[in-house]
C-alpha atoms as a PDB file:
ATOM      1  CA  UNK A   1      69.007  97.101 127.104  1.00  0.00           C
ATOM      2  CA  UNK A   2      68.257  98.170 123.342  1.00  0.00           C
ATOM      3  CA  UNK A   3      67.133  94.940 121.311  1.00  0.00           C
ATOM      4  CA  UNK A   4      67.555  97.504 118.328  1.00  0.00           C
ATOM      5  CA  UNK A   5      70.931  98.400 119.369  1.00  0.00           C
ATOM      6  CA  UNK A   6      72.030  94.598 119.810  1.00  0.00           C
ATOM      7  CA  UNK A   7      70.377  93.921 116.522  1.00  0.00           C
ATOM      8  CA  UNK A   8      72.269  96.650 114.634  1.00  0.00           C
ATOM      9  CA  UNK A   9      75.608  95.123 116.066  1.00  0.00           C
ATOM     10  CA  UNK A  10      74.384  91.892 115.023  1.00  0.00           C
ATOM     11  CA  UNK A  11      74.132  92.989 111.687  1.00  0.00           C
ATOM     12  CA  UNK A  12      77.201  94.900 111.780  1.00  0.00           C
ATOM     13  CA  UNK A  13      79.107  91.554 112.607  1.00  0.00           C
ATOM     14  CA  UNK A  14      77.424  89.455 110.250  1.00  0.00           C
ATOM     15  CA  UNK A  15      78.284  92.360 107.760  1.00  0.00           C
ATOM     16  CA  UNK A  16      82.045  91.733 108.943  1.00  0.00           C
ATOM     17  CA  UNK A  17      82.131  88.238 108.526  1.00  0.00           C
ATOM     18  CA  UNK A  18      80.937  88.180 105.161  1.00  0.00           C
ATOM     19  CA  UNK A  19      83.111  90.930 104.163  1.00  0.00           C
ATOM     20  CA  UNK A  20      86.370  88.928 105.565  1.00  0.00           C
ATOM     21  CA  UNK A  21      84.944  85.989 103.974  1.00  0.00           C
ATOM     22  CA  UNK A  22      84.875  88.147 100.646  1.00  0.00           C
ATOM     23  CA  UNK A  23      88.404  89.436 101.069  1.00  0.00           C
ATOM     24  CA  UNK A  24      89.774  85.858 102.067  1.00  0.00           C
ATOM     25  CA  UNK A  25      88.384  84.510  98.933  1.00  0.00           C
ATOM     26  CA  UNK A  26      89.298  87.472  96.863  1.00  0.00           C
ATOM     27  CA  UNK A  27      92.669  87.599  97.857  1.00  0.00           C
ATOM     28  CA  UNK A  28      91.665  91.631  99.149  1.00  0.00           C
ATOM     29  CA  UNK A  29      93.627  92.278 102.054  1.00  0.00           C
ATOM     30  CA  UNK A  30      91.436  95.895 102.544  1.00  0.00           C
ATOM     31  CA  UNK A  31      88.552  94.013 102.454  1.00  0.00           C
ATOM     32  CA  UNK A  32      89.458  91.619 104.997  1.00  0.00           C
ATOM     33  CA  UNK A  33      90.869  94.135 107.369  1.00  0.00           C
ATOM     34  CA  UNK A  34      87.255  96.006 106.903  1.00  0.00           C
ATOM     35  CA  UNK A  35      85.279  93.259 108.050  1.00  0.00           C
ATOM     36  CA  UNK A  36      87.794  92.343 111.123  1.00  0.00           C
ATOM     37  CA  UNK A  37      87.035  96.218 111.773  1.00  0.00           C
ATOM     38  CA  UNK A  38      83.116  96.055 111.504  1.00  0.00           C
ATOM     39  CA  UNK A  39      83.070  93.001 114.058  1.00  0.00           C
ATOM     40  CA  UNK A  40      85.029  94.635 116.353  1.00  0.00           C
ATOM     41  CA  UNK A  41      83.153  97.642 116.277  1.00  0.00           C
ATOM     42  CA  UNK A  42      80.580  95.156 116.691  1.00  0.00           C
ATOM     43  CA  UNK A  43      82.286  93.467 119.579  1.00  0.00           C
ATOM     44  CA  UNK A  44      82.323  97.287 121.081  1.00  0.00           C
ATOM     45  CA  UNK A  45      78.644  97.843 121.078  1.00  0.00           C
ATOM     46  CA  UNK A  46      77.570  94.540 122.492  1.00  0.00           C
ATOM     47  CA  UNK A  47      80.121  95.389 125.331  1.00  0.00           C
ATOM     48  CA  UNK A  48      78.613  98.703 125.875  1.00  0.00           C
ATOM     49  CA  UNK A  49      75.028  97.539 125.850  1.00  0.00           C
ATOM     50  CA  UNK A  50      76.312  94.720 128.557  1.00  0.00           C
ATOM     51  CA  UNK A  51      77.340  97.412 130.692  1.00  0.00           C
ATOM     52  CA  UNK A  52      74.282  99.489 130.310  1.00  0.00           C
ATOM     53  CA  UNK A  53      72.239  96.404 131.344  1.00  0.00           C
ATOM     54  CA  UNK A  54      74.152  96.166 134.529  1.00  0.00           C
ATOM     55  CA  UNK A  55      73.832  99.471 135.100  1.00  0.00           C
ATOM     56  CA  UNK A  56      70.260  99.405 135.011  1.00  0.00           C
ATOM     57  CA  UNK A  57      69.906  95.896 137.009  1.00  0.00           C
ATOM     58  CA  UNK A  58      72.777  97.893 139.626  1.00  0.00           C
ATOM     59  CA  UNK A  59      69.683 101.051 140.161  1.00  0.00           C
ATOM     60  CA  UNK A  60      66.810  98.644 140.491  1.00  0.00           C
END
């Protein structure tokens, strides 16, 4: 497990959000599609660090 690498997707999603948020507002559709990308990008790392983490709990 990476706290830095769960923090960065943290970020990344709260980035996402607030970009959606923008684009809702805004009436952007670009910008709303960005930030549904950057949380599921998001979404993507969190998944990969789960699996590391039972990878490692799996070999000890």
């Amino acid at each position: 497990m990476s706290i830095e690498d769960r923090a960065k997707a943290t970020a990344k999603n709260i980035e996402g959000k607030v970009q959606e948020a923008v684009g809702e507002v805004t009436g952007d559709p670009k910008d709303k599609a960005e930030g549904q990308e950057k949380q599921t990008e998001a979404q993507v790392q969190h998944s990969v660090e789960n699996v590391k983490d039972d990878i490692k709990k799996a070999i000890d």
